[in-house]
Protein backbone atom coordinates (compact mmCIF):
# COMPACT_ATOMS: atom_id res chain seq x y z
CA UNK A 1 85.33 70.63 123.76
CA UNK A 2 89.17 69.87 125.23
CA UNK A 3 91.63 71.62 123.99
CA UNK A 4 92.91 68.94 121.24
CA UNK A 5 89.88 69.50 119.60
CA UNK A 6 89.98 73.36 119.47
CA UNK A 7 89.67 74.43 115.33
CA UNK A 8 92.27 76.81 116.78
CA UNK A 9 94.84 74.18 117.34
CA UNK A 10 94.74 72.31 114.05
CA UNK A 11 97.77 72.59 111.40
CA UNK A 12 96.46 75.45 108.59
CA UNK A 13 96.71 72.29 106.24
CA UNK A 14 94.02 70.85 108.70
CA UNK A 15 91.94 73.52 109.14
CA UNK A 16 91.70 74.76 105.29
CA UNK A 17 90.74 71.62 104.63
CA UNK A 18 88.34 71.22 106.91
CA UNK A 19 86.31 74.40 105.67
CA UNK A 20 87.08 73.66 102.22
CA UNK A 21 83.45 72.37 101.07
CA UNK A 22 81.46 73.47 103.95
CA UNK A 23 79.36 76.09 101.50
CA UNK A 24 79.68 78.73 103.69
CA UNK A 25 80.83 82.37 102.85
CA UNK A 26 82.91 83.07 105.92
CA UNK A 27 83.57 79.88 108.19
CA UNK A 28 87.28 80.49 108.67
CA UNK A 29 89.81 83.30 109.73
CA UNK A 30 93.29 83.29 109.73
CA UNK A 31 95.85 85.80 111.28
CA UNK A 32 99.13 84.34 110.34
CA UNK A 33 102.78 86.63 110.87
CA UNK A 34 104.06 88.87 107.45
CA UNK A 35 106.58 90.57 107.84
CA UNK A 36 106.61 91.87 111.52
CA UNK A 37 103.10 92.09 112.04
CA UNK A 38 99.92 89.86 110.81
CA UNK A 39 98.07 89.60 108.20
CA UNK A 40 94.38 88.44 109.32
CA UNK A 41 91.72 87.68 106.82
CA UNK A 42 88.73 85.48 106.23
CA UNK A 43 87.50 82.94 103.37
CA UNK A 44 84.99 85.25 102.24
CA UNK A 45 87.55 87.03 100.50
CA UNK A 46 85.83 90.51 101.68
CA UNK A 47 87.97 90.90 104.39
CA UNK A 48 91.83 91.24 104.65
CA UNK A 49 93.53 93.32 107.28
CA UNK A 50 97.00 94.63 108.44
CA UNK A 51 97.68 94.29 112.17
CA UNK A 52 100.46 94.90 114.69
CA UNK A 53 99.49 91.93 117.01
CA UNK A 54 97.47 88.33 116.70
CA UNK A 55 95.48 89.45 119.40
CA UNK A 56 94.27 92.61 117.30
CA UNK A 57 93.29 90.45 114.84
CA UNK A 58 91.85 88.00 116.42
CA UNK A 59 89.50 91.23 117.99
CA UNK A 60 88.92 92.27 114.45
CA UNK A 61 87.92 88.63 113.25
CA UNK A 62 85.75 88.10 115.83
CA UNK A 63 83.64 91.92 114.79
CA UNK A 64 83.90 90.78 111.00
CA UNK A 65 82.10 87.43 111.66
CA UNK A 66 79.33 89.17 113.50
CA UNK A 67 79.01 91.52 110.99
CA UNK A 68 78.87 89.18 108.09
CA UNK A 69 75.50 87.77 106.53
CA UNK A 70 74.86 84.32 107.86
């Protein structure tokens, strides 16, 4: 996949959308800046944490999604 079509790389307009009706419980993360750190959480709606970096959450995405029921 090149680069332009990294999920990663859409607009969060684009990317809700695109998981929007796809059924499943946890097919999107987001770790998005609030005030001085990030807020990362997932669709499910099970999982919201408070982190100092994007890269922390991005680690902490990553465990949640393994961990979740699929």
């Amino acid at each position: 996949m090149a680069d332009d079509e990294n999920a990663l790389h859409e607009k969060p307009l684009e990317f809700f959308a695109s998981i929007a009706n796809t059924g499943g419980d946890c097919d999107g993360q987001a770790i998005l800046p609030e005030n001085g750190h990030f807020r990362a959480w997932c669709t499910c709606g099970n999982w919201s944490v408070k982190v100092d970096t994007s890269d922390e959450g991005l680690r902490l995405a990553r465990i949640h999604t393994r961990s979740a029921p699929h």
